[in-house]
C-alpha atoms as a PDB file:
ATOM      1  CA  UNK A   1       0.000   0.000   0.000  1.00  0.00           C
ATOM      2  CA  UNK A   2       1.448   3.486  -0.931  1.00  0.00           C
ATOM      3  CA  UNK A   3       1.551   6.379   1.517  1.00  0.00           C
ATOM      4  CA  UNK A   4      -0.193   8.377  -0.750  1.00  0.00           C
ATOM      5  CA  UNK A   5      -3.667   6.660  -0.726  1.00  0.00           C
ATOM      6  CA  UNK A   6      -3.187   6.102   3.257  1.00  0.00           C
ATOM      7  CA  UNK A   7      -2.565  10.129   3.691  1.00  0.00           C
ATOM      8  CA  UNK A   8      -5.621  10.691   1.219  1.00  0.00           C
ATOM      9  CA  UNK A   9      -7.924   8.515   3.259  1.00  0.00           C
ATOM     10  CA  UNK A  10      -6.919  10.156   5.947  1.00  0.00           C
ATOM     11  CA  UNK A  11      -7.492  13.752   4.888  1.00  0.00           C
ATOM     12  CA  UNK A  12     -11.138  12.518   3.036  1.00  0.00           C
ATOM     13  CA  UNK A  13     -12.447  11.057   6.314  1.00  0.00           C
ATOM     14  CA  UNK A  14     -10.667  14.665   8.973  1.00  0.00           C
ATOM     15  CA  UNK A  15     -13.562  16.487  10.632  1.00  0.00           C
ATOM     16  CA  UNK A  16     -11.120  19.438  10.357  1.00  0.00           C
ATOM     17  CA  UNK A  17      -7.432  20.014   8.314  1.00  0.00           C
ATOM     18  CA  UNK A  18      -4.656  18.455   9.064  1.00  0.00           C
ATOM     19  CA  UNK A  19      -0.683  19.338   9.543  1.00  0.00           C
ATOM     20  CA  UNK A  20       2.089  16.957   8.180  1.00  0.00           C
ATOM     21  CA  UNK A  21       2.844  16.857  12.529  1.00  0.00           C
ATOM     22  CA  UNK A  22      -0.664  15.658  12.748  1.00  0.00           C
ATOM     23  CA  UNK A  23      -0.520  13.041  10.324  1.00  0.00           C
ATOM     24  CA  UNK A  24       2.652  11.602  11.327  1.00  0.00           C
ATOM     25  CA  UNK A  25       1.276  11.362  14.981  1.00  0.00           C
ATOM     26  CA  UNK A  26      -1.293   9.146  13.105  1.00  0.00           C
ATOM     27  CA  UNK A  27       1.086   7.228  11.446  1.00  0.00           C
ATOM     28  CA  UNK A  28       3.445   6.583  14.551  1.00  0.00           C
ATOM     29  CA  UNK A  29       0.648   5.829  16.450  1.00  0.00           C
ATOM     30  CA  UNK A  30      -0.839   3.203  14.312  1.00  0.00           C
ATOM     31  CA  UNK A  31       2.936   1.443  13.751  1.00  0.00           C
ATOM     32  CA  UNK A  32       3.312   1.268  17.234  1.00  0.00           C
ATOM     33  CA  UNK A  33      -0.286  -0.319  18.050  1.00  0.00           C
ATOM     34  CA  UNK A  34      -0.226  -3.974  19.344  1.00  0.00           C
ATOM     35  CA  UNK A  35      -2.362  -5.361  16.341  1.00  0.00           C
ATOM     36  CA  UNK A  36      -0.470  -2.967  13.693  1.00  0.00           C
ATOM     37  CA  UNK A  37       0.278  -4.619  10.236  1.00  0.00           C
ATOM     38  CA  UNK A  38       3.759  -4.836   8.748  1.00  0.00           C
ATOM     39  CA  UNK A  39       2.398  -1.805   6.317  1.00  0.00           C
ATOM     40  CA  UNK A  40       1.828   0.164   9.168  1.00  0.00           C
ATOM     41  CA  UNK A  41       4.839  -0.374  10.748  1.00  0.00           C
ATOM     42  CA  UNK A  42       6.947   0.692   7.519  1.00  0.00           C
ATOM     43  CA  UNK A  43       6.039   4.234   8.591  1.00  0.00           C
ATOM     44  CA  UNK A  44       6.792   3.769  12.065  1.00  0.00           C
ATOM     45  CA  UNK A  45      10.064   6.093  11.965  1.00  0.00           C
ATOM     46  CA  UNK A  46       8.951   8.226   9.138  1.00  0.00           C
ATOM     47  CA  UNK A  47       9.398  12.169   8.846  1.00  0.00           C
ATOM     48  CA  UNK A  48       7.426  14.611   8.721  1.00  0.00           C
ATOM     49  CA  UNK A  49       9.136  16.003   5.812  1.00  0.00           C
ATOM     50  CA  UNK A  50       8.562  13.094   3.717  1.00  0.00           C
ATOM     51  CA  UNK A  51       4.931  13.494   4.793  1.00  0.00           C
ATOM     52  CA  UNK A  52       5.069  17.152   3.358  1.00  0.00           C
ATOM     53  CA  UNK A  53       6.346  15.514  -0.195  1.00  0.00           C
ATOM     54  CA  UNK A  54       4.058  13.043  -0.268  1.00  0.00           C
ATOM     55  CA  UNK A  55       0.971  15.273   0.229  1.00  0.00           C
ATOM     56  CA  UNK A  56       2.381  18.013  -2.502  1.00  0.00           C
ATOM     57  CA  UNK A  57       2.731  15.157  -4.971  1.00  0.00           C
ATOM     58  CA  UNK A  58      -1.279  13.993  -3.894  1.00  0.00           C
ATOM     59  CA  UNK A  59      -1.850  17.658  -4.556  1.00  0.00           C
ATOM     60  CA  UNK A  60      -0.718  17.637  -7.611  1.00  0.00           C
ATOM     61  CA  UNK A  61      -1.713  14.338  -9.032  1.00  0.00           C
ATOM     62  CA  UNK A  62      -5.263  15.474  -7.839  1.00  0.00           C
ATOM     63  CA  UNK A  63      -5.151  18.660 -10.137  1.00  0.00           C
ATOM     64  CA  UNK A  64      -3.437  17.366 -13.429  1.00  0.00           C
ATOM     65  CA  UNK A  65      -6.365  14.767 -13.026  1.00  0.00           C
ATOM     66  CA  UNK A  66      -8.932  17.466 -13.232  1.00  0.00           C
ATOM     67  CA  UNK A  67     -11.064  16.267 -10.551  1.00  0.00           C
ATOM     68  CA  UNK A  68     -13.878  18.289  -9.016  1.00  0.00           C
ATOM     69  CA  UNK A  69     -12.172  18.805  -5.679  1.00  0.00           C
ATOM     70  CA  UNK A  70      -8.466  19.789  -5.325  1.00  0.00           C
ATOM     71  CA  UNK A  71      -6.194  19.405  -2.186  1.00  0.00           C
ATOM     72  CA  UNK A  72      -5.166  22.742  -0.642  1.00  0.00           C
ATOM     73  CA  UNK A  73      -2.736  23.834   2.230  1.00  0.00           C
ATOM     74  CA  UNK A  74      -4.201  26.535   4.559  1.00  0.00           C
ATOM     75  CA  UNK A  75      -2.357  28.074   7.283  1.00  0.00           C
ATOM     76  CA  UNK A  76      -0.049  24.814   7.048  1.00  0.00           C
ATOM     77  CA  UNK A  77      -3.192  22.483   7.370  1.00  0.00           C
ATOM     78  CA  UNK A  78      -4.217  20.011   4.445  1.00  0.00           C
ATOM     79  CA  UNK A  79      -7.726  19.557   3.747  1.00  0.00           C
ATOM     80  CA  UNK A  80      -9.932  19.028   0.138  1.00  0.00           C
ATOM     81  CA  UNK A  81     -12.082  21.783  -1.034  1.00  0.00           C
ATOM     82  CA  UNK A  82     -14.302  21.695  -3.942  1.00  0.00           C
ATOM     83  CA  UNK A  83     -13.880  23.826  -7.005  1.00  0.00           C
ATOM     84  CA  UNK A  84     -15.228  27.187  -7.289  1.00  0.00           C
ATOM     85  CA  UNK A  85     -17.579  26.072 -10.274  1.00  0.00           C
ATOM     86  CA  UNK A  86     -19.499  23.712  -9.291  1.00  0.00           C
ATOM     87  CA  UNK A  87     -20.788  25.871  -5.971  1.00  0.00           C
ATOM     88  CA  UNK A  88     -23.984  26.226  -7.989  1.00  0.00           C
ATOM     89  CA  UNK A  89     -25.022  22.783  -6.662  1.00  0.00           C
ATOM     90  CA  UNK A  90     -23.687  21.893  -4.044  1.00  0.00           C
ATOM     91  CA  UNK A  91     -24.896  25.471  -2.523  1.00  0.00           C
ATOM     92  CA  UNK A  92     -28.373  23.935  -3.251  1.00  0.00           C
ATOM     93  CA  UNK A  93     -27.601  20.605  -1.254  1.00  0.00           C
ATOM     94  CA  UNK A  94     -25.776  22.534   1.781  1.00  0.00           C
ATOM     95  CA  UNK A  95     -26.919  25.871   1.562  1.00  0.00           C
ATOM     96  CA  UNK A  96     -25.381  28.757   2.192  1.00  0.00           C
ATOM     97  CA  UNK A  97     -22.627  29.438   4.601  1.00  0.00           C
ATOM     98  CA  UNK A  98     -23.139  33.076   6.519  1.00  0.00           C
ATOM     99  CA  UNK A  99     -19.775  34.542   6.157  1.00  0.00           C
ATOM    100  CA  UNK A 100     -18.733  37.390   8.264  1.00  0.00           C
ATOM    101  CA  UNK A 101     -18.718  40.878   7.577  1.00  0.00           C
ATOM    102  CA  UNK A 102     -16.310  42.138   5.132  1.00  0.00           C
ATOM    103  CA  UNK A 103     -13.588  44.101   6.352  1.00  0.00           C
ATOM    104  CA  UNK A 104     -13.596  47.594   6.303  1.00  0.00           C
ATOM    105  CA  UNK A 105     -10.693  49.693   4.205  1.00  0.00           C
ATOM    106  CA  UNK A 106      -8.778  50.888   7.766  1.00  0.00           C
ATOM    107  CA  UNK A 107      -9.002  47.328   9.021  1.00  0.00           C
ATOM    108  CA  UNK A 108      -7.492  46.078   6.001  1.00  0.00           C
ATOM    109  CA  UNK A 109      -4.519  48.347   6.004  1.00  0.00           C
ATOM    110  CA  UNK A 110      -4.014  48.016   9.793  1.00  0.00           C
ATOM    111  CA  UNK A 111      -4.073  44.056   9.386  1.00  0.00           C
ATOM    112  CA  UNK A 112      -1.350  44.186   6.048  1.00  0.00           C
ATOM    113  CA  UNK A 113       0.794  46.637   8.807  1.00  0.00           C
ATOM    114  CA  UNK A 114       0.504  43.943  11.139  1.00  0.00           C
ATOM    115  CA  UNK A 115       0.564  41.168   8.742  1.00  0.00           C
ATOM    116  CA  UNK A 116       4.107  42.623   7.551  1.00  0.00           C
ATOM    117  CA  UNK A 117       5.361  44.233  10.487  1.00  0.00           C
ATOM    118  CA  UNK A 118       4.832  41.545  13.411  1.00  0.00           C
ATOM    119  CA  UNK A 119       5.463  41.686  16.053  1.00  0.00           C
ATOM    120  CA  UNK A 120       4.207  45.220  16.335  1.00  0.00           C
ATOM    121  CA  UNK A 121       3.276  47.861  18.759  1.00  0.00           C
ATOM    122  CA  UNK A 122       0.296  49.882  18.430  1.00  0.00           C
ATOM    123  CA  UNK A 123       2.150  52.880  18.608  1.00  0.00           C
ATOM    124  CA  UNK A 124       4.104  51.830  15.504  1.00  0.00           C
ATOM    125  CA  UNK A 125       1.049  50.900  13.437  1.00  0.00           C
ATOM    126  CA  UNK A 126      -0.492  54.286  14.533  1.00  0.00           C
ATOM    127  CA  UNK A 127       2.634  56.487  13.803  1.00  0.00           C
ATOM    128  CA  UNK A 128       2.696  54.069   9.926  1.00  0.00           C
ATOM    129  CA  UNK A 129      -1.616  54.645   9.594  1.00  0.00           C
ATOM    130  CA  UNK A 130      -0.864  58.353  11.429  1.00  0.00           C
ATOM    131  CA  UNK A 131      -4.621  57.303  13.053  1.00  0.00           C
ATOM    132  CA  UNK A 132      -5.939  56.665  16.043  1.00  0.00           C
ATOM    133  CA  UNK A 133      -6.171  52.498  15.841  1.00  0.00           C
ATOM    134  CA  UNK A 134      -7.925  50.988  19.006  1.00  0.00           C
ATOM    135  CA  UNK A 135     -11.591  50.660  17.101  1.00  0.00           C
ATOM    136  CA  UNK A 136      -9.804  48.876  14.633  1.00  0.00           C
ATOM    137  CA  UNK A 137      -7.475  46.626  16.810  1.00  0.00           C
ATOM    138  CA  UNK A 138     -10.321  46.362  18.916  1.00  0.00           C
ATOM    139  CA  UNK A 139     -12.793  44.772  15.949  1.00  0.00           C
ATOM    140  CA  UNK A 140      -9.120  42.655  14.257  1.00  0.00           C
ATOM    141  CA  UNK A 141      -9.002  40.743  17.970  1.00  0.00           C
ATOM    142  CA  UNK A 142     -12.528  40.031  18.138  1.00  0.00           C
ATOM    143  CA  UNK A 143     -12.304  38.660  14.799  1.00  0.00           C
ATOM    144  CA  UNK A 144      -9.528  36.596  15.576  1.00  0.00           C
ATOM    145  CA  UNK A 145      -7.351  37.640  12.611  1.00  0.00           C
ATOM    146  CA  UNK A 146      -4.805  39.248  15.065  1.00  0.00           C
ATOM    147  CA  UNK A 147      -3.165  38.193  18.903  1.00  0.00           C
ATOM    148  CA  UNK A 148      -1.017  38.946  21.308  1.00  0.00           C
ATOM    149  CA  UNK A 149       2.758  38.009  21.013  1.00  0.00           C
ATOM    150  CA  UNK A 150       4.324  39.267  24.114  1.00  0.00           C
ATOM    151  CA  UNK A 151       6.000  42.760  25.043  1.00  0.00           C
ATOM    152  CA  UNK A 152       8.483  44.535  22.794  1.00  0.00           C
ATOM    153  CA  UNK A 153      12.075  45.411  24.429  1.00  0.00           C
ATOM    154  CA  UNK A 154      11.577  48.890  24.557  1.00  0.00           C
ATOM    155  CA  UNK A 155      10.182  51.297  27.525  1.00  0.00           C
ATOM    156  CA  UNK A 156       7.036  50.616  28.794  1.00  0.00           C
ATOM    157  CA  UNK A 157       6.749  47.195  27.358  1.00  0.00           C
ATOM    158  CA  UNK A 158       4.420  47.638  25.298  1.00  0.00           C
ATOM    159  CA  UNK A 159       2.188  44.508  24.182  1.00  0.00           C
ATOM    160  CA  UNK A 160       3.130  43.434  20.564  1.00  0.00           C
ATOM    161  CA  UNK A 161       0.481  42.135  18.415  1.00  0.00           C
ATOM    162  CA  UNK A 162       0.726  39.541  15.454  1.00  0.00           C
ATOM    163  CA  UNK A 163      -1.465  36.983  12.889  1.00  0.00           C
ATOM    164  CA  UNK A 164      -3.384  33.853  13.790  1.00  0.00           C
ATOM    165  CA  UNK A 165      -4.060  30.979  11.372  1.00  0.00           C
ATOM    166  CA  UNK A 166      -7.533  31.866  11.621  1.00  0.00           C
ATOM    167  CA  UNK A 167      -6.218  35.068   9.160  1.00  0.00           C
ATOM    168  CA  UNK A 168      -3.941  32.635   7.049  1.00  0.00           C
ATOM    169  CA  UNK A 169      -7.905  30.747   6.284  1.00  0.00           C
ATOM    170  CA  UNK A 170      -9.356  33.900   5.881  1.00  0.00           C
ATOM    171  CA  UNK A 171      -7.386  35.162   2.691  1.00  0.00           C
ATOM    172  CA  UNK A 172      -6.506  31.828   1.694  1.00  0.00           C
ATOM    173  CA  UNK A 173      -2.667  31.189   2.545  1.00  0.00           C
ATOM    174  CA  UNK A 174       0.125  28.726   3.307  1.00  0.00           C
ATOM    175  CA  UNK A 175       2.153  30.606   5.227  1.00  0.00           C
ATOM    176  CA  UNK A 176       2.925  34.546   5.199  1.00  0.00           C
ATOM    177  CA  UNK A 177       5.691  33.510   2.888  1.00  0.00           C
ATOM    178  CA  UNK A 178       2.900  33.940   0.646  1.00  0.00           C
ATOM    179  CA  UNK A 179       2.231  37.620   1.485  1.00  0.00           C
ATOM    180  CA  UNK A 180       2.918  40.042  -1.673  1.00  0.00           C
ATOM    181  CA  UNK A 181       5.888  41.562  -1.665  1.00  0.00           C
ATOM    182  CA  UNK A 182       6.210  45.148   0.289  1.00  0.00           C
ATOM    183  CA  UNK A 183       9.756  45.305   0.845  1.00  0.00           C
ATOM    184  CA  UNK A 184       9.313  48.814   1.742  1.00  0.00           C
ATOM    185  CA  UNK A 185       6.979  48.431   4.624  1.00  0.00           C
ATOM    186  CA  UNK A 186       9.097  45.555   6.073  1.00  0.00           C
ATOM    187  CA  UNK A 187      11.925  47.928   6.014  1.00  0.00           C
ATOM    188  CA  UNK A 188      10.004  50.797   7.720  1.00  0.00           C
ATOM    189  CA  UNK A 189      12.047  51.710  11.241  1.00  0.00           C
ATOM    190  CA  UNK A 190      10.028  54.185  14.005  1.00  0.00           C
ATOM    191  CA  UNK A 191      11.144  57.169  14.214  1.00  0.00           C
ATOM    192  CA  UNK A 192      13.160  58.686  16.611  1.00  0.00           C
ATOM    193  CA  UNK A 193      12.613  62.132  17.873  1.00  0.00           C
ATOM    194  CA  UNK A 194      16.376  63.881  17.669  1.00  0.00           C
ATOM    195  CA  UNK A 195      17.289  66.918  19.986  1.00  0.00           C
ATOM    196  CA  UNK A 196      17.706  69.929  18.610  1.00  0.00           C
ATOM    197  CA  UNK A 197      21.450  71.201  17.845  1.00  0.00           C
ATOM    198  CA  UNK A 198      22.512  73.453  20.371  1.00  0.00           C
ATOM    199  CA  UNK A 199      24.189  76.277  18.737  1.00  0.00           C
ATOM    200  CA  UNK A 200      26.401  79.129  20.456  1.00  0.00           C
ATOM    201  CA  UNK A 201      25.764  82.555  19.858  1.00  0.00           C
ATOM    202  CA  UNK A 202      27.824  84.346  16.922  1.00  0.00           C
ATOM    203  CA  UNK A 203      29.789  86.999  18.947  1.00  0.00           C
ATOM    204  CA  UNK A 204      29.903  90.261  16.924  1.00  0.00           C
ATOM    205  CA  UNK A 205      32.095  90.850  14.545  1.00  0.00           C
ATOM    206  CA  UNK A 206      34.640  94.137  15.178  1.00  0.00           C
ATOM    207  CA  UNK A 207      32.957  96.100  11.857  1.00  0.00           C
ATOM    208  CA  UNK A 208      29.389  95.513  13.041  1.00  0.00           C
ATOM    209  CA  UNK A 209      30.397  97.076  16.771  1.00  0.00           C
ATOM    210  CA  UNK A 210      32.191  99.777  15.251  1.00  0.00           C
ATOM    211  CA  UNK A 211      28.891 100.698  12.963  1.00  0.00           C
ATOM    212  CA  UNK A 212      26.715 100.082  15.814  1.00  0.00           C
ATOM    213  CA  UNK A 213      28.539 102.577  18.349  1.00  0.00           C
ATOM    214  CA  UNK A 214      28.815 104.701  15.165  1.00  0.00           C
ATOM    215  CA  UNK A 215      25.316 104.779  14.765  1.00  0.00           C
ATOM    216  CA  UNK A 216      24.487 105.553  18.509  1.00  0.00           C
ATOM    217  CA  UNK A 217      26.389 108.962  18.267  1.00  0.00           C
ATOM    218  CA  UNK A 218      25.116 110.508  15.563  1.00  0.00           C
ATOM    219  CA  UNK A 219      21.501 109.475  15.959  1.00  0.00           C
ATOM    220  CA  UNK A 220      19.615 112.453  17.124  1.00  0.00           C
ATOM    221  CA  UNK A 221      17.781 111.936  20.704  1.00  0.00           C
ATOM    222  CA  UNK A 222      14.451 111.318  20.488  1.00  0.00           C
ATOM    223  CA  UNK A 223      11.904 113.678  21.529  1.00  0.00           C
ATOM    224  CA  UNK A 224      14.462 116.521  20.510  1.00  0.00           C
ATOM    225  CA  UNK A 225      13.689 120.076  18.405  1.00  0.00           C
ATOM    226  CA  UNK A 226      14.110 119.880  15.316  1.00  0.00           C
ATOM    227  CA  UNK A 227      17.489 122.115  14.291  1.00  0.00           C
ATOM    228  CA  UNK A 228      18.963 121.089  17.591  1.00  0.00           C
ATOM    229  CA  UNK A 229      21.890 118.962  18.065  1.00  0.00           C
ATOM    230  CA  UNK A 230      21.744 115.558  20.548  1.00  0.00           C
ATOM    231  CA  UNK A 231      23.765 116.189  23.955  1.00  0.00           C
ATOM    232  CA  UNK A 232      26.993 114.776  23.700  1.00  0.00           C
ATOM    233  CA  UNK A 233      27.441 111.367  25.655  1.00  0.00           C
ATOM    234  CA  UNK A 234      28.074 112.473  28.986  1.00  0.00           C
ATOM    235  CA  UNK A 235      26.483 115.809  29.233  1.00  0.00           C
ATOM    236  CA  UNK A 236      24.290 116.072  31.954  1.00  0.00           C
ATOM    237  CA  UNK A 237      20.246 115.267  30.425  1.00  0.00           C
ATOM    238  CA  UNK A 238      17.959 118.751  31.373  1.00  0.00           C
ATOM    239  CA  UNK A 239      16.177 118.500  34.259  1.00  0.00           C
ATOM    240  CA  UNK A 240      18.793 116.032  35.955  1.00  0.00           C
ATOM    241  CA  UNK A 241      19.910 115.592  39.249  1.00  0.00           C
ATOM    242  CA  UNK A 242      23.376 117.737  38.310  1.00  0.00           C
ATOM    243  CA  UNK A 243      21.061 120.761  37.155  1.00  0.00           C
ATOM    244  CA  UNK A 244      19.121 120.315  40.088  1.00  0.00           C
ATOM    245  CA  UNK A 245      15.310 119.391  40.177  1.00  0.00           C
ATOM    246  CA  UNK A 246      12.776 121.092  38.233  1.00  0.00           C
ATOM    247  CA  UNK A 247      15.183 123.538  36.187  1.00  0.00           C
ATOM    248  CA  UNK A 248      12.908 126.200  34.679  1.00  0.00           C
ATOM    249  CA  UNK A 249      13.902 128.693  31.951  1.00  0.00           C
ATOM    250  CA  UNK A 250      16.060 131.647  32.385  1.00  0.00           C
ATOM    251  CA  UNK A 251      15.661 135.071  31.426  1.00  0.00           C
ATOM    252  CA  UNK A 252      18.273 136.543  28.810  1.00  0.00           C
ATOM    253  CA  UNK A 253      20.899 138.228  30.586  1.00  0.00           C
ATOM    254  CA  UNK A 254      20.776 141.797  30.206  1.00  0.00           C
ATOM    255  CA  UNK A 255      24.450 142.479  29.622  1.00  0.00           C
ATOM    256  CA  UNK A 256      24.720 139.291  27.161  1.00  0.00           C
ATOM    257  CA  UNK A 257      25.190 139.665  23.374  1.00  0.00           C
ATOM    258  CA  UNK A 258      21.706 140.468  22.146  1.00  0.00           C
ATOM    259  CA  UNK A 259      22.751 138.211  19.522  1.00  0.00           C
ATOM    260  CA  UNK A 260      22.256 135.278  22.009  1.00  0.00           C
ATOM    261  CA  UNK A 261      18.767 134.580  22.435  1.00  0.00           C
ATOM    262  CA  UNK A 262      17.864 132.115  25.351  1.00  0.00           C
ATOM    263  CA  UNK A 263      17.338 128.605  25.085  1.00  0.00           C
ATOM    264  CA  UNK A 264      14.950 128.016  27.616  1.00  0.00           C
ATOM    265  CA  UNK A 265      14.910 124.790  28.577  1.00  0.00           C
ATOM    266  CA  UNK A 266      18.084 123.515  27.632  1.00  0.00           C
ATOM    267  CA  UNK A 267      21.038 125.372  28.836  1.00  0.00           C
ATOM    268  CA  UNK A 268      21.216 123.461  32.289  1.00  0.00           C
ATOM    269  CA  UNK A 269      21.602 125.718  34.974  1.00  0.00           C
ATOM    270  CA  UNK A 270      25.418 126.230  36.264  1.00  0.00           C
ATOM    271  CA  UNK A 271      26.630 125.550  32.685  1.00  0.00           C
ATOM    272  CA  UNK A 272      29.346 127.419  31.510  1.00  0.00           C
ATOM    273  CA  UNK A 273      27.887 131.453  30.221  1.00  0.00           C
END
C-alpha cells in the first residue's frame, strides 16, 4: 500500500485540516499499536518532511487529473475543497454558509501593517496609519485575525500584536511567505525624535560694533527740536539731578550779546555762560 492513498484517506475522512505533525502522529501511532500490520509499521520512523512531499505530490496528481475537488494547504493544514464552479449545486444541497462581515478599508490596512510588520506595537502601526487604531485593533481581535505576542524590548513594554491561522484561512494562505511583496513596509524603522542642535551665539564681529557705536552717536535723541543737536554722551540730560530738580527757563541776561537769544529749557543751569 502506498503512503499516498493512506494520507488521502486520511485527509477525506478529517472532521477538520490536518498538519504533516498531525498526520505523522497518526502514522506513529498506528505502527506502534499492538495489532499494527507490517504496512503500518513501515512508517513507524517516518518524517514529517517526507509526509510534506508526499501530500504536494497527492496535490498535484489530484489537479493534473482534473477532478472536481483539489487538495489545498491553509495556514499549514491540508484539507480538500471543492472547485469554485461547481458551488452552484452543491450550494443547493448545503446551503449557504453566513460569512462574516467584510472588512472595512482601515481594518485592512491596519491588518497588512501587522501582517508585515509583526510583532508590532500599536504605537508603531499608529505612527505608519498616522490614526488613532484601538476601534480597529479592537474589531481585528474580536475577529480573531490578530493576537497577542508578548511585550516589545523597549520602555514601557508595550504589548506586541501579530497573525493567527484563523487570518492565514481567511485570505486563503500557506504561510505569510505567501504575502505580496512590500519590501518597503518591512523595512520601515520608528522614528526617533532627535534633539535639537545646540548652537552658540555668533559673537559680533569688530565692523558691526564699530557701525553700531557709530550709529548711537550721531543718531539724534528722540523727543528733541528739530534744528537742535543731541547732547553729547556724557552731558548732563535737562532736568537732571546735576542741574538740580525742576530747572525752569532763564531770562536773557541783560548784559549778554543780544545776539544770544535764550534757550529756555536747555542750557542746564550752572553751565558754563
Amino acid at each position: 500500500m502506498e503512503l499516498r492513498s493512506v494520507l488521502e484517506a486520511l485527509l477525506f475522512v478529517s472532521q477538520k485540516p490536518l498538519s504533516p505533525r498531525e498526520i505523522r502522529e497518526v502514522l506513529v501511532r498506528a505502527a506502534e499499536a499492538e495489532d499494527a500490520s507490517e504496512e503500518a509499521r513501515a512508517w513507524r520512523k517516518i518524517r514529517e518532511a517526507d509526509v510534506e512531499a508526499e501530500l504536494t505530490a497527492l496535490a498535484a496528481g489530484i489537479e493534473g487529473a482534473g477532478r472536481s475537488y483539489r487538495l489545498v494547504c491553509v495556514a499549514g493544514a491540508w484539507q480538500f475543497v471543492s472547485r469554485p464552479e461547481f458551488a452552484p449545486w452543491i450550494r443547493v444541497l448545503v446551503g449557504a454558509k453566513p460569512r462574516p462581515p467584510r472588512l472595512s478599508q482601515a481594518a485592512l490596512e491596519t491588518l497588512a501593517i501587522v501582517a508585515y510588520r509583526q510583532p508590532v506595537t500599536r504605537a508603531e502601526i499608529e505612527e505608519i496609519r498616522g490614526v488613532n487604531v484601538d476601534g480597529v485593533m479592537q474589531t481585528l481581535l474580536q475577529r480573531g485575525l490578530i493576537q497577542e505576542g508578548g511585550r516589545a524590548e523597549t520602555i514601557g513594554r508595550p504589548v506586541t500584536y501579530g497573525t493567527t491561522d484563523q487570518f492565514l484561512e481567511y485570505f486563503g494562505m500557506r504561510s505569510l511567505e505567501d504575502l505580496p511583496a512590500a519590501d518597503e513596509l518591512r523595512r520601515w524603522q520608528p522614528s526617533v525624535p532627535a534633539a535639537p542642535p545646540q548652537t552658540a551665539p555668533e559673537a559680533p564681529s569688530a565692523d558691526s560694533a564699530v557701525s553700531s557705536a557709530d550709529s548711537q552717536e550721531t543718531a539724534p535723541a528722540e523727543g528733541s527740536p528739530p534744528g537742535v543737536d543731541s547732547p553729547v554722551a556724557g552731558a548732563p540730560a535737562p532736568g537732571s539731578a546735576e542741574g538740580g530738580a525742576g530747572a525752569t527757563s532763564r531770562a536773557p541776561d541783560p548784559a549778554g550779546s543780544p545776539e544770544e537769544p535764550a534757550r529756555q529749557g536747555l542750557e542746564p543751569s550752572g553751565g558754563r555762560r
